[in-house]
Protein backbone atom coordinates (compact mmCIF):
# COMPACT_ATOMS: atom_id res chain seq x y z
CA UNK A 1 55.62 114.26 54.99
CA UNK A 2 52.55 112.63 56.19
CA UNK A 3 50.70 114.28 59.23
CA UNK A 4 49.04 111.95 61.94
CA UNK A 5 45.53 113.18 62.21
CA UNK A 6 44.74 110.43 64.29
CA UNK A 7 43.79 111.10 68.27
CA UNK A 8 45.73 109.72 70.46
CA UNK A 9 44.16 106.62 72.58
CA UNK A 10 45.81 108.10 76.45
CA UNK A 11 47.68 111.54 77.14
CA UNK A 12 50.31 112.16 79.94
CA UNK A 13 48.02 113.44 83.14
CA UNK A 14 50.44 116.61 83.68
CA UNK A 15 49.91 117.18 79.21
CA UNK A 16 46.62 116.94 79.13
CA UNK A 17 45.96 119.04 81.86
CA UNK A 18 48.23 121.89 80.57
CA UNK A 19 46.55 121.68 77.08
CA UNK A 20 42.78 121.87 78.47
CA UNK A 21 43.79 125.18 80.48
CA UNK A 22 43.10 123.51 83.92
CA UNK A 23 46.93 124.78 84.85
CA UNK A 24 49.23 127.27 83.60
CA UNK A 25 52.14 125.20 83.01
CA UNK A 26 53.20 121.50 82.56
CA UNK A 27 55.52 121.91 85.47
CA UNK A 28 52.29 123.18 87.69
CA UNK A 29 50.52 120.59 86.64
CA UNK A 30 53.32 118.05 87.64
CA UNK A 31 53.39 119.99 91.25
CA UNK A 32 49.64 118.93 91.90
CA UNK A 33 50.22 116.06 91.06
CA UNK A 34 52.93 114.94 93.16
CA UNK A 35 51.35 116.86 96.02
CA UNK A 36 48.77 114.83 96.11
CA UNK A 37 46.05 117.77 94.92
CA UNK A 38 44.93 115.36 91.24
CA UNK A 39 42.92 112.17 91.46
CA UNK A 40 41.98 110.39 88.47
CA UNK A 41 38.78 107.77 89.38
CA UNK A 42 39.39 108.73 93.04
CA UNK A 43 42.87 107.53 93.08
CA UNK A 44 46.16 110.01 93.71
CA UNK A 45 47.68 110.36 90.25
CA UNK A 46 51.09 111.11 89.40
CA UNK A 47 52.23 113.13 86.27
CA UNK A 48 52.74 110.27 84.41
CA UNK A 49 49.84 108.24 84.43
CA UNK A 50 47.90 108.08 81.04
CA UNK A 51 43.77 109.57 80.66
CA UNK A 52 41.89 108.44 78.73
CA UNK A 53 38.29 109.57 77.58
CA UNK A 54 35.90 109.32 80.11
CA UNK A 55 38.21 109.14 82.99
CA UNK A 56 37.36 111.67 86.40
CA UNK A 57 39.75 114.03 87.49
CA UNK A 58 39.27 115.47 90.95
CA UNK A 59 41.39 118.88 91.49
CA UNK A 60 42.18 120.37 94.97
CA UNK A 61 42.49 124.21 94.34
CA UNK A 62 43.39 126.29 97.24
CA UNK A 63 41.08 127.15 100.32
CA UNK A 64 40.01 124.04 100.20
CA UNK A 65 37.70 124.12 96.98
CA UNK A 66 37.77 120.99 94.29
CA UNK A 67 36.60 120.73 90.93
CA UNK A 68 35.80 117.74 89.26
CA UNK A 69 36.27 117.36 85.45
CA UNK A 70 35.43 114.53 83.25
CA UNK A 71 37.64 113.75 80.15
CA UNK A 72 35.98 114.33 76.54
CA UNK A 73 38.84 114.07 74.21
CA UNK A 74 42.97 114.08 74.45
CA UNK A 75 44.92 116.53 72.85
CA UNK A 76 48.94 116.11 73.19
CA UNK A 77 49.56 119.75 72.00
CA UNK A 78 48.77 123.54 72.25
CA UNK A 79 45.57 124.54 70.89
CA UNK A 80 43.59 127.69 71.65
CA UNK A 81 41.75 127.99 75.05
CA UNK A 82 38.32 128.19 73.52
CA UNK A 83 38.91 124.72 71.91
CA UNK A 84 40.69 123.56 75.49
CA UNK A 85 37.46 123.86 77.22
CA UNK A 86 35.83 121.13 74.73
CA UNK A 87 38.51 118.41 76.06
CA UNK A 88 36.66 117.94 79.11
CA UNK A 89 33.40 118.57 80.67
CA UNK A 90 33.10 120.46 84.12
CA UNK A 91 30.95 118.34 87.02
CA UNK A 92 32.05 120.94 89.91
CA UNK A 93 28.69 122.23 91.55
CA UNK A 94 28.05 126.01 92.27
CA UNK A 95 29.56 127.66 95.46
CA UNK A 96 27.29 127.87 98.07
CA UNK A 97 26.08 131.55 99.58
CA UNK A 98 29.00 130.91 102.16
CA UNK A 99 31.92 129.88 100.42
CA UNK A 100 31.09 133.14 97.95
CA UNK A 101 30.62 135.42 100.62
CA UNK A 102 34.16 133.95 102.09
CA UNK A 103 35.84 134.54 98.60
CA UNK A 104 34.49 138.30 98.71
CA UNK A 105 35.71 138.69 102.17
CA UNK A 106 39.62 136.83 101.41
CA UNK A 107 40.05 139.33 98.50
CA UNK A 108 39.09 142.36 100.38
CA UNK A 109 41.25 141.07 103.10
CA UNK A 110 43.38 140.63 100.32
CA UNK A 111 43.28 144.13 98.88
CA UNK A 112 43.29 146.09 102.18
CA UNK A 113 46.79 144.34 102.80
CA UNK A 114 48.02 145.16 99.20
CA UNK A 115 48.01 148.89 100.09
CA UNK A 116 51.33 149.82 101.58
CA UNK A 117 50.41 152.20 105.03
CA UNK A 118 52.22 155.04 105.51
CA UNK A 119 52.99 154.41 109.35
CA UNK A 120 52.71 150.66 111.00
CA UNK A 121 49.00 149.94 112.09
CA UNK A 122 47.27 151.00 115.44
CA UNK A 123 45.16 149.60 117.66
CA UNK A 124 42.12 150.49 115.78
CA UNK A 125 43.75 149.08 112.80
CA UNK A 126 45.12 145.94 114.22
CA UNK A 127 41.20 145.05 115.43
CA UNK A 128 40.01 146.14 112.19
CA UNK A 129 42.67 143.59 110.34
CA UNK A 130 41.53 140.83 113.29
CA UNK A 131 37.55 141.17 112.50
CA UNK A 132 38.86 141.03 108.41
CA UNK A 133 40.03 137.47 109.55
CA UNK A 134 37.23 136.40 111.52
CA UNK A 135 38.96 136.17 115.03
């Protein structure tokens, strides 16, 4: 038996993005993708289009927040997450002072809501929850 060593010349968008660690799961990645959240060379990309090195890939993460990879190599399978982060090369610039201070405030928001209360909120409680969220 006779292994192909060989890289492949273009990779599935929805593969290659589950093998460089950029989503948890093929089927996540195919999600995006069809939700119009993946652009490859600033056009909306569907699962099945083929990357190839040197191609962009624009990602629309939640809150509003995109990160912009450029394609180094293809890999069609598994290999570990160390070596994933070789396959492409990250262009997304640093959070601004605001958008980190935001992300600090959404998880304590976040965290205050995760604890259960004992009895339903009060009024001091239901202005504390409304300055949490900025209104």
């Amino acid at each position: 038996m006779v292994e192909n060593t060989q890289a492949p010349v273009s990779v599935r968008l929805d593969v290659w993005l589950d093998v460089a660690c950029l989503f948890r799961t093929r089927s996540e990645a195919q999600q995006a993708c069809n939700g119009g959240k993946v652009d490859v060379n600033g056009q909306a990309a569907k699962p099945h289009r083929q990357v190839r090195p040197g191609d962009e890939i624009r990602i629309t993460r939640p809150a509003g927040r995109r990160q912009l990879v450029t394609v180094r190599r293809l890999e069609e399978r598994h290999i570990p997450k160390a070596a994933a982060r070789d396959l492409y090369e990250d262009k997304t610039p640093p959070p601004s002072p605001e958008e980190v201070e935001a992300r600090q405030v959404e998880r304590a928001f976040r965290a205050a809501m995760r604890v259960q209360p004992s009895r339903p909120p009060g009024k001091r409680d239901r202005r504390a929850i409304l300055k949490l969220k900025g209104r």
